[in-house]
N, C-alpha and C. Protein backbone atom coordinates (compact mmCIF):
# COMPACT_ATOMS: atom_id res chain seq x y z
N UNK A 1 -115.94 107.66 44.53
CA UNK A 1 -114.71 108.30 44.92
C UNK A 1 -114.97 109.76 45.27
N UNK A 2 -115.80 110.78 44.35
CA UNK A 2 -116.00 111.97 44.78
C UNK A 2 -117.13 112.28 46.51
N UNK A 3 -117.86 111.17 46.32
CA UNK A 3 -118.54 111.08 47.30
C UNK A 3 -117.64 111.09 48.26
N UNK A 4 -116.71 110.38 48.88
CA UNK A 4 -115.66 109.84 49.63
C UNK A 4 -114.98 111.33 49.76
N UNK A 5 -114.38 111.35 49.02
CA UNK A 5 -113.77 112.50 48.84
C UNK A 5 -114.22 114.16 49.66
N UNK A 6 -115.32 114.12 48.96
CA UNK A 6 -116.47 114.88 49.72
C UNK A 6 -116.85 114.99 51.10
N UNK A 7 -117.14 113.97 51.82
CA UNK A 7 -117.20 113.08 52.84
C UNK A 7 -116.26 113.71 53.45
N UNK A 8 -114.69 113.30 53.38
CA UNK A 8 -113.58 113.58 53.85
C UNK A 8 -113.32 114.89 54.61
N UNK A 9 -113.61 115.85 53.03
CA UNK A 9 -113.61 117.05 53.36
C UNK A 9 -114.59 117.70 54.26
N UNK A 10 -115.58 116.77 54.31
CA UNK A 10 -116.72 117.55 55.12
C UNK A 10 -116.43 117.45 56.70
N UNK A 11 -116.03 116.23 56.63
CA UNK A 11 -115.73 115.90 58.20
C UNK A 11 -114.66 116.84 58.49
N UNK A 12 -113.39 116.55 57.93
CA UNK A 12 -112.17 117.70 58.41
C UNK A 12 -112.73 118.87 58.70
N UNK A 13 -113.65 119.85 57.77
CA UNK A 13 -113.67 120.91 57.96
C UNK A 13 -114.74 121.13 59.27
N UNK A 14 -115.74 119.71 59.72
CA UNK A 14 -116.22 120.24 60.84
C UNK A 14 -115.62 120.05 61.60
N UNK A 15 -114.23 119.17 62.11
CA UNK A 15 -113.73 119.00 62.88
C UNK A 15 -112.80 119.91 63.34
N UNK A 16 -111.85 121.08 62.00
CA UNK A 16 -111.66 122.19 62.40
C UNK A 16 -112.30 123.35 62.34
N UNK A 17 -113.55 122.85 62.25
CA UNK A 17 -114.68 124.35 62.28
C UNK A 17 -114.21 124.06 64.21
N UNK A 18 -115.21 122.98 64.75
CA UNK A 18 -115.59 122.83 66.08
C UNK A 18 -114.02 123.50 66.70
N UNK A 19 -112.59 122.71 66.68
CA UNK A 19 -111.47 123.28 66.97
C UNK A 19 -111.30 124.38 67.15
N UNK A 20 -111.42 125.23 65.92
CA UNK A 20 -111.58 126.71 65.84
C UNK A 20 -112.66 127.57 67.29
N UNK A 21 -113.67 126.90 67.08
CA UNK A 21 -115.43 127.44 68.29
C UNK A 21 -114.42 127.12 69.31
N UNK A 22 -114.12 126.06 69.71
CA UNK A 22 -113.54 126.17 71.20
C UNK A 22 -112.22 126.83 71.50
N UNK A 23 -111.49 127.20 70.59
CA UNK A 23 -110.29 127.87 70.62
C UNK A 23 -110.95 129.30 70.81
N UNK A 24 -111.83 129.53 70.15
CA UNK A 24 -112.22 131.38 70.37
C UNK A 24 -113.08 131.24 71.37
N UNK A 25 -114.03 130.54 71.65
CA UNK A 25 -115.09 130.16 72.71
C UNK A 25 -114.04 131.00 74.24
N UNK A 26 -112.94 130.79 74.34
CA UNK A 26 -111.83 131.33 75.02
C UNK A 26 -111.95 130.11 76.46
N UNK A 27 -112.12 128.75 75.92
CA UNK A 27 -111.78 127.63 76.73
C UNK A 27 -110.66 127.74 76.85
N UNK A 28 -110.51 126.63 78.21
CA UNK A 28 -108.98 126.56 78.48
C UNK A 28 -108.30 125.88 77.78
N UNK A 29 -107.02 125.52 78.30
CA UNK A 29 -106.08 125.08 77.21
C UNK A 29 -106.47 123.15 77.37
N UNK A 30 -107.05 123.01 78.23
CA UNK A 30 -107.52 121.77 78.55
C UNK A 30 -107.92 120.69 78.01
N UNK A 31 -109.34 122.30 77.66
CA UNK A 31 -110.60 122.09 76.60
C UNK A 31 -110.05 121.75 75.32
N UNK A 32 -108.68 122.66 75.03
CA UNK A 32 -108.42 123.07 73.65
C UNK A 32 -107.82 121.64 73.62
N UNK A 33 -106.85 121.28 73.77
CA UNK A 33 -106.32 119.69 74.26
C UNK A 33 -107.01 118.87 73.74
N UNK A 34 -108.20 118.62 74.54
CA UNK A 34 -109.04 117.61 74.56
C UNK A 34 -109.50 117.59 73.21
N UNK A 35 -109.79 118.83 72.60
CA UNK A 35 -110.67 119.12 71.27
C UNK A 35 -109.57 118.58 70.26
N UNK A 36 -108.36 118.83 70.38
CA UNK A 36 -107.54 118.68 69.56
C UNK A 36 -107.47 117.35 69.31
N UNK A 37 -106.90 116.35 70.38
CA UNK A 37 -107.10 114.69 70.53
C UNK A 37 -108.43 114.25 70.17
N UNK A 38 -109.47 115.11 70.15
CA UNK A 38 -110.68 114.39 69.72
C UNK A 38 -110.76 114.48 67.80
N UNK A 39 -110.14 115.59 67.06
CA UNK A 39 -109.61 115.76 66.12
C UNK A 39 -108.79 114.50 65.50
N UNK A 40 -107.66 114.75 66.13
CA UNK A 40 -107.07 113.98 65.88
C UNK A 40 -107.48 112.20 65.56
N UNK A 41 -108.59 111.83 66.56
CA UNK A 41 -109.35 110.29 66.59
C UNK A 41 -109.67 111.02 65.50
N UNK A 42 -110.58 111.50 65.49
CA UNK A 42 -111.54 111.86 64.24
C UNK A 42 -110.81 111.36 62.67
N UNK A 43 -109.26 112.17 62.91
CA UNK A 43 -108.68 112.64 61.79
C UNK A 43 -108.20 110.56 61.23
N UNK A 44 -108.12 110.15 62.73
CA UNK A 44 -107.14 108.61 62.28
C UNK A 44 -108.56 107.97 62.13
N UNK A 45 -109.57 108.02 62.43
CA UNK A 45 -110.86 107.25 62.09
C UNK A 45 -111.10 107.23 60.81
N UNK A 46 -111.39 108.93 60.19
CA UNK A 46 -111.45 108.96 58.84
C UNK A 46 -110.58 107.91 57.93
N UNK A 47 -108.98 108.63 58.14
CA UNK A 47 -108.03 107.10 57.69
C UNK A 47 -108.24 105.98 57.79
N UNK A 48 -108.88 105.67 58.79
CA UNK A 48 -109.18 103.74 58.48
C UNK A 48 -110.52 103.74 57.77
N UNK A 49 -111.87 104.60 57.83
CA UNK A 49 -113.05 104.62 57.03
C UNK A 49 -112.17 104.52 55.53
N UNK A 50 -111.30 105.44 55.27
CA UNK A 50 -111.01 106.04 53.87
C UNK A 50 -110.13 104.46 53.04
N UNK A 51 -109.60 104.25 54.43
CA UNK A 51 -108.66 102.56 54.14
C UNK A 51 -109.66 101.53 53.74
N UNK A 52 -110.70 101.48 54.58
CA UNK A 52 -111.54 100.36 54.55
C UNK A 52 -112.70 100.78 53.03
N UNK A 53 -113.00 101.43 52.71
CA UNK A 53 -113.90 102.37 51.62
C UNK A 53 -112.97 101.58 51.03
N UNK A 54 -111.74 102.17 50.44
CA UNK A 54 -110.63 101.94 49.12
C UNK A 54 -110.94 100.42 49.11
N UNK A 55 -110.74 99.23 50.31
CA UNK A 55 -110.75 98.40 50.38
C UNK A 55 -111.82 97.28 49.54
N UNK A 56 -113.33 98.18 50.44
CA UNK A 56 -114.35 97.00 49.76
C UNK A 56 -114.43 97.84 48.66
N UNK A 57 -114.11 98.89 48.06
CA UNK A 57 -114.40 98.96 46.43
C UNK A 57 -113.27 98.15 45.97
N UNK A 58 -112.51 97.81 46.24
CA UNK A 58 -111.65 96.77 45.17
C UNK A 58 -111.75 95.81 45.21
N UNK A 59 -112.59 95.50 46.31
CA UNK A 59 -113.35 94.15 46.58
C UNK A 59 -114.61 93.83 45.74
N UNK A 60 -115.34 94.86 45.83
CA UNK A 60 -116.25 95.20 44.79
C UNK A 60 -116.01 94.78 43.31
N UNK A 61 -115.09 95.68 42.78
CA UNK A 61 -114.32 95.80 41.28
C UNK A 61 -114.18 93.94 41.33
N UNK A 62 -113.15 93.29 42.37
CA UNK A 62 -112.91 92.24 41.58
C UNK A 62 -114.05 91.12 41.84
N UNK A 63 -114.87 91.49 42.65
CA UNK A 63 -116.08 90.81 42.82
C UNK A 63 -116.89 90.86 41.01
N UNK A 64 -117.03 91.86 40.57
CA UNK A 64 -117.75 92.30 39.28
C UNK A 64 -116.97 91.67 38.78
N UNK A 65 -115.38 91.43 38.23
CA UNK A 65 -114.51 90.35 37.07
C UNK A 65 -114.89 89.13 37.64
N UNK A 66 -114.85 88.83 38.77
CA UNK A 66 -115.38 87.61 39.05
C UNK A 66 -116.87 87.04 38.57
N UNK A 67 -117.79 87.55 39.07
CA UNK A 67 -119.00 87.45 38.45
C UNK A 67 -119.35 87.84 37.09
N UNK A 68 -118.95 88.40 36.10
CA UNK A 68 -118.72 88.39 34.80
C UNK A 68 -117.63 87.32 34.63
N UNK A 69 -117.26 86.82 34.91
CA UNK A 69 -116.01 85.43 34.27
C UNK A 69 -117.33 84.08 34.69
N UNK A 70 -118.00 84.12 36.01
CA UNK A 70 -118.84 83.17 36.22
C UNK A 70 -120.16 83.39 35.51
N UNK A 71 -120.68 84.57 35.35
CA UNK A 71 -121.66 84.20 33.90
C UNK A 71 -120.86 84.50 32.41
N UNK A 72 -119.82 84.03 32.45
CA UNK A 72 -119.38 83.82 30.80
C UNK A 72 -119.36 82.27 30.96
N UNK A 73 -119.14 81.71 31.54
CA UNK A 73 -118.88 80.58 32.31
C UNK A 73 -119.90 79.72 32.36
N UNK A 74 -120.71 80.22 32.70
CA UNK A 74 -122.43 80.13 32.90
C UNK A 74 -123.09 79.81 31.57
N UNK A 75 -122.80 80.77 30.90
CA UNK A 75 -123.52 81.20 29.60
C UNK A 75 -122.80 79.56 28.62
N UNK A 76 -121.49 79.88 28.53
CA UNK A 76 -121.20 78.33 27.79
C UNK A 76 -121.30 77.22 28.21
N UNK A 77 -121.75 76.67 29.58
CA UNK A 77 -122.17 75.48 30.12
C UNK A 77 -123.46 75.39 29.70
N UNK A 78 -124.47 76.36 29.51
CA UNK A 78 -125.92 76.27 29.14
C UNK A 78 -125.39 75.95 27.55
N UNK A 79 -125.03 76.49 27.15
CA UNK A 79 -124.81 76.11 25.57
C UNK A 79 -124.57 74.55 25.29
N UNK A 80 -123.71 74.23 26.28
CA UNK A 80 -123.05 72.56 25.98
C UNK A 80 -124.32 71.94 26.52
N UNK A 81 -125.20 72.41 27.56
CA UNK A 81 -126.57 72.12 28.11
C UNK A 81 -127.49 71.71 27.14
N UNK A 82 -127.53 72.78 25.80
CA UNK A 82 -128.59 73.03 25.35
C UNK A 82 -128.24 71.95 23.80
N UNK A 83 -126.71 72.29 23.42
CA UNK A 83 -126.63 70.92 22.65
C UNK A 83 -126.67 69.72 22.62
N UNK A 84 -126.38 69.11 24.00
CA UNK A 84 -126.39 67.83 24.51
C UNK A 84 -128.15 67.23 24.28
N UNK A 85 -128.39 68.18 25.29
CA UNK A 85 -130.24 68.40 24.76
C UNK A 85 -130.68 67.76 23.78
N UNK A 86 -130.28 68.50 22.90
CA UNK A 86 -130.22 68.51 21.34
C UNK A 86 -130.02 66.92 21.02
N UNK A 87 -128.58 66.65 21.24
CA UNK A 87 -128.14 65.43 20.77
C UNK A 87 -128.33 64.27 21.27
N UNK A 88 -129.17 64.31 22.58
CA UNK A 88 -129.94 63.35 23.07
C UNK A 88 -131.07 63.09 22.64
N UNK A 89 -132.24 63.97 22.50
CA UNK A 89 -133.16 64.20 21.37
C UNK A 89 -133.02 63.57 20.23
N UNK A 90 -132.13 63.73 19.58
CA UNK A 90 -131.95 62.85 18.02
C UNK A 90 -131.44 61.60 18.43
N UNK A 91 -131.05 61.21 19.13
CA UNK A 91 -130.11 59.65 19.70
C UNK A 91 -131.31 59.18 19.82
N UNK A 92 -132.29 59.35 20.98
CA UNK A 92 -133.61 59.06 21.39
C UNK A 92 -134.45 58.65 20.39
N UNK A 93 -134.36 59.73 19.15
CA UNK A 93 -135.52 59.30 18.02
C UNK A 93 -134.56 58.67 17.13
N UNK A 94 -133.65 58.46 16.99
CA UNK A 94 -132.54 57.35 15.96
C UNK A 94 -133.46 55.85 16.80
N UNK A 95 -133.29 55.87 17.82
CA UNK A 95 -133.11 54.60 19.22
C UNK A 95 -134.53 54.30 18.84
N UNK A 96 -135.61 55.18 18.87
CA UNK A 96 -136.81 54.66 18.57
C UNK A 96 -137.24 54.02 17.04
N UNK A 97 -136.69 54.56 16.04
CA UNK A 97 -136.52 54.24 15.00
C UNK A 97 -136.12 53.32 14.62
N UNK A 98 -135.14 53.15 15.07
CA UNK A 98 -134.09 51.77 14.85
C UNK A 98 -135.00 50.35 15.65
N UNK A 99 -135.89 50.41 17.26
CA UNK A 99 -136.38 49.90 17.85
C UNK A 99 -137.42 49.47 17.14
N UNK A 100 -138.31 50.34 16.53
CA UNK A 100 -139.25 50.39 15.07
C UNK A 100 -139.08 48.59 14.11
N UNK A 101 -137.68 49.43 13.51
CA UNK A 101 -137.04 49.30 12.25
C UNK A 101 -136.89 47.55 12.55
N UNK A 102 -136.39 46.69 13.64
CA UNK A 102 -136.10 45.45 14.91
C UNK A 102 -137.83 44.89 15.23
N UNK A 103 -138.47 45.61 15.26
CA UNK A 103 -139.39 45.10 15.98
C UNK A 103 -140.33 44.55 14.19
N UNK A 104 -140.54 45.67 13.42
CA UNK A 104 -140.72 45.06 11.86
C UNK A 104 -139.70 43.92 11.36
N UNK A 105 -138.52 44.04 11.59
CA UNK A 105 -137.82 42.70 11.05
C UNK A 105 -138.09 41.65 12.08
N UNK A 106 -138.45 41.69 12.91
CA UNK A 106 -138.34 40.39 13.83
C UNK A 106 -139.64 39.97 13.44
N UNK A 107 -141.17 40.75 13.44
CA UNK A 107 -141.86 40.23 12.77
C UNK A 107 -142.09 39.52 11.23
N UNK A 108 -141.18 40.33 10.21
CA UNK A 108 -140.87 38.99 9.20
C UNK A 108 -139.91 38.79 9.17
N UNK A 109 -139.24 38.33 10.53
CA UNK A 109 -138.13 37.42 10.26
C UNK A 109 -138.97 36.12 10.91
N UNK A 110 -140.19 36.55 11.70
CA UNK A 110 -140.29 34.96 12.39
C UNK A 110 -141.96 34.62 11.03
N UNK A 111 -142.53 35.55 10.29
CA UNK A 111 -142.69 34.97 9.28
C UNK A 111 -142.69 34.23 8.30
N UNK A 112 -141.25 34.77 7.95
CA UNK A 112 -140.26 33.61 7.18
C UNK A 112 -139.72 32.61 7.68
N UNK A 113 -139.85 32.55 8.77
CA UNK A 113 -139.39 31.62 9.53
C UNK A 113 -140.72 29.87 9.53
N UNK A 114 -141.88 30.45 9.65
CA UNK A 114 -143.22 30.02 9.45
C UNK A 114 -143.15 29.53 8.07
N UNK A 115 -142.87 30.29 7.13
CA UNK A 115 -142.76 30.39 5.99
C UNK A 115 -141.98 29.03 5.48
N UNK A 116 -140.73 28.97 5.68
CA UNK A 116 -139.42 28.06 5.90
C UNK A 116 -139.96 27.16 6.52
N UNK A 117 -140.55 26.79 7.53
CA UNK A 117 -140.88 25.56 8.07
C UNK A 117 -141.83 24.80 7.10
N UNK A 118 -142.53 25.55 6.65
CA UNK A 118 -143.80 25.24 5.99
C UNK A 118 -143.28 24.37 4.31
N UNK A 119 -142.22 25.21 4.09
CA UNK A 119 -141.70 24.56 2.53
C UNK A 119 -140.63 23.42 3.19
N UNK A 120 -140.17 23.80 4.22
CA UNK A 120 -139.37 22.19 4.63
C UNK A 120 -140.28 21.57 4.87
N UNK A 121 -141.50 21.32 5.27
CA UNK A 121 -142.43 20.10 5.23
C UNK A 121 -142.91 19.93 4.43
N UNK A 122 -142.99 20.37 3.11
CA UNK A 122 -143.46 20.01 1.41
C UNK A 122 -142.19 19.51 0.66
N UNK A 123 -141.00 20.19 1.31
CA UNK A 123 -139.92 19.25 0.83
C UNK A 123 -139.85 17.88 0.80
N UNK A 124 -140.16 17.81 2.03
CA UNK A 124 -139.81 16.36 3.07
C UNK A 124 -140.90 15.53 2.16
N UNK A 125 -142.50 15.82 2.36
CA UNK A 125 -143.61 15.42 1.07
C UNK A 125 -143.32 14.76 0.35
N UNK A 126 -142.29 15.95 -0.85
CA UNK A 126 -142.07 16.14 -1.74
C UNK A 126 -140.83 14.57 -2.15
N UNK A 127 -139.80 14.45 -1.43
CA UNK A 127 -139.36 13.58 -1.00
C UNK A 127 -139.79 12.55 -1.03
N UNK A 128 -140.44 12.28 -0.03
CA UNK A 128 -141.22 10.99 -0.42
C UNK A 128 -142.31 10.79 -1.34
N UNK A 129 -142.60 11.42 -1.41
CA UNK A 129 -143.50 11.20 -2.85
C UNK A 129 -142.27 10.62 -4.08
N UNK A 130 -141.24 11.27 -3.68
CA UNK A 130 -140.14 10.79 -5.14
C UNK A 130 -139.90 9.19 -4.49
N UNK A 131 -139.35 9.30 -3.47
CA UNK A 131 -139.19 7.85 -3.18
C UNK A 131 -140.23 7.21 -3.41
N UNK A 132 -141.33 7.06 -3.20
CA UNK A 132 -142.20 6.23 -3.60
C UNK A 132 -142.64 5.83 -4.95
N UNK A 133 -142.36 7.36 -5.87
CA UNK A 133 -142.22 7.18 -7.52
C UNK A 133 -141.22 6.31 -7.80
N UNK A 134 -139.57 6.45 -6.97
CA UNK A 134 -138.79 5.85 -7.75
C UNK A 134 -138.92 4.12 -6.89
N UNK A 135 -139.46 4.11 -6.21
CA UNK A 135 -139.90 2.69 -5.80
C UNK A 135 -140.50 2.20 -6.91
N UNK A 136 -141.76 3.08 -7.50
CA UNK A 136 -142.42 2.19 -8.90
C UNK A 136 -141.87 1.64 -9.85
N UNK A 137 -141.12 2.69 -9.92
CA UNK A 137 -140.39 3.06 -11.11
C UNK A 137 -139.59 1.70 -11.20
N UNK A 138 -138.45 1.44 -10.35
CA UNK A 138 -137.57 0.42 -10.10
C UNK A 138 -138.39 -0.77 -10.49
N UNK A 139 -140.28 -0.67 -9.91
CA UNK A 139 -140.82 -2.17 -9.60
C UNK A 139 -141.03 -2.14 -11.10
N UNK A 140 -141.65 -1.03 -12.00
CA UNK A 140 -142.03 -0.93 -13.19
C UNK A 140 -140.80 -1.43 -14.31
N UNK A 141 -139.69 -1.13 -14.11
CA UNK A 141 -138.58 -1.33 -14.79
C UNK A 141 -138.11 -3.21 -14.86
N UNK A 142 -138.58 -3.66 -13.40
CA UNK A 142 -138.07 -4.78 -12.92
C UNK A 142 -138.97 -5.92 -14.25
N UNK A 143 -140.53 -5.42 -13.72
CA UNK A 143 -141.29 -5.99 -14.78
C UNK A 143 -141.59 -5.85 -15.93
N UNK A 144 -140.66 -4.89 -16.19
CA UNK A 144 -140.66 -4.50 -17.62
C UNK A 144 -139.27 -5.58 -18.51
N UNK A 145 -138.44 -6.13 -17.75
CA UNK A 145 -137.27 -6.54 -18.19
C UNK A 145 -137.78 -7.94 -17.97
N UNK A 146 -138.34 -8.52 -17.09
CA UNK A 146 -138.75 -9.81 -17.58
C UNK A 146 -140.08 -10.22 -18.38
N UNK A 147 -140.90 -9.20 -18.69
CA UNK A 147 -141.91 -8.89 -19.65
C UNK A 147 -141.23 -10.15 -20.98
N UNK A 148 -140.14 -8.96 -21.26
CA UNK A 148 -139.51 -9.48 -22.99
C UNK A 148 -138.82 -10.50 -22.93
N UNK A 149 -138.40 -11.02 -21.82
CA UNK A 149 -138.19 -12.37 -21.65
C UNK A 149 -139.46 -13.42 -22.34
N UNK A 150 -140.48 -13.01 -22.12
CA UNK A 150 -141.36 -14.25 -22.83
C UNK A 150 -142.13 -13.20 -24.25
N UNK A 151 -141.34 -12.12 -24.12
CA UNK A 151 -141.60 -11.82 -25.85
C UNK A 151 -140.40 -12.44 -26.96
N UNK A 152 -139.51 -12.86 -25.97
CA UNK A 152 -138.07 -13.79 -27.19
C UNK A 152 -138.38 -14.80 -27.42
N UNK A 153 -140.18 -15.29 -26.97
CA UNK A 153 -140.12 -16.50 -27.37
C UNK A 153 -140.83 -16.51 -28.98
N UNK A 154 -140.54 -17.07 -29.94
CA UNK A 154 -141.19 -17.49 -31.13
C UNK A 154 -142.50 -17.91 -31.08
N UNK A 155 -143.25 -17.22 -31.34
CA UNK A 155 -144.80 -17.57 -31.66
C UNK A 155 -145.07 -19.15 -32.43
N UNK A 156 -145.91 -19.27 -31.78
CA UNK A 156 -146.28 -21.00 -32.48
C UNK A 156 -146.94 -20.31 -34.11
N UNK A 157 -147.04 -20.93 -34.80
CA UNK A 157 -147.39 -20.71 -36.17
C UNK A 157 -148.78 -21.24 -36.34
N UNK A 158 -149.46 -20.15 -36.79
CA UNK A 158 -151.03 -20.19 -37.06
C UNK A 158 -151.12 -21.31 -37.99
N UNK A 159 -151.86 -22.53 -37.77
CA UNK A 159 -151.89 -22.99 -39.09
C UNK A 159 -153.11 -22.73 -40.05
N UNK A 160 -153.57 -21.92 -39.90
CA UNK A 160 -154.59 -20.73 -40.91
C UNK A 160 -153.74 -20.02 -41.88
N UNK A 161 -152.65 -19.62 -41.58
CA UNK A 161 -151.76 -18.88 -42.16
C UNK A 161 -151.63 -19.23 -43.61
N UNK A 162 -151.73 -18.79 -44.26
CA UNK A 162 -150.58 -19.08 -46.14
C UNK A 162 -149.45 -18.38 -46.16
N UNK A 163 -148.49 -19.52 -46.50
CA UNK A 163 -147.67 -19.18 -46.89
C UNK A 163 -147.04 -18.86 -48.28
């Protein structure tokens, strides 16, 4: 602004310094005329420099709130940047962990699975082996019940015996 300001004054005063030189210079009134209208541009030029100056400094000014609102702006999108980051990072190593954690159970789950097959076919064995016991068993029982059928019979009598 003082610059401007400065500026201003500098020009006016050469413009009525020069005014002044040709007014005493003892030009005609022509000259003086002409000098004056050239003043005068001068004087309405300055006014639009001084218009247009005022102008892009407030253009300036709200350029600077603008660009301070876009790096505040800035600054908390990197933040949500930098947590997401973050929380992808731990999701990632949960995900691997857990992938871990799946890949150990599936291996003893199909263990046990081996495992389970293996005692259902000792069952099954096991099974028949009983059926085949209780097959004996039944045949053992069968001949066991007509056994004492010829133990109800009365022994013939020794005749060695005393009575």
């Amino acid at each position: 602004m003082a610059t401007r300001r400065a500026r201003m004054v500098s020009v006016g005063t050469s413009v009525a310094l020069v005014a002044s030189l040709l007014g005493f210079c003892g030009c005609v009134d022509g000259d003086v005329e002409k000098a004056q209208q050239e003043a005068r541009k001068a004087k309405a030029t300055i006014t639009t420099l001084e218009f247009s100056l005022a102008r892009a400094e407030q253009q300036i000014t709200d350029l600077k709130e603008e660009l301070n609102v876009v790096r505040e702006t800035r600054d908390e999108l990197q933040k949500q940047i930098d947590q997401a980051v973050q929380e992808r990072d731990q999701a990632s190593m949960l995900a691997q962990q857990a992938e871990q954690v799946i890949t150990h159970l599936s291996a003893r789950s199909e263990g046990q699975s081996n495992a389970t097959a293996k005692l259902e076919k000792e069952i099954e064995e096991l099974k028949a082996l009983v059926a085949e016991q209780q097959t004996l068993i039944e045949e053992l029982q069968a001949a066991a019940t007509a056994v004492p059928a010829l133990d109800d019979e009365v022994p013939a009598a020794d005749p060695n015996d005393n009575p």
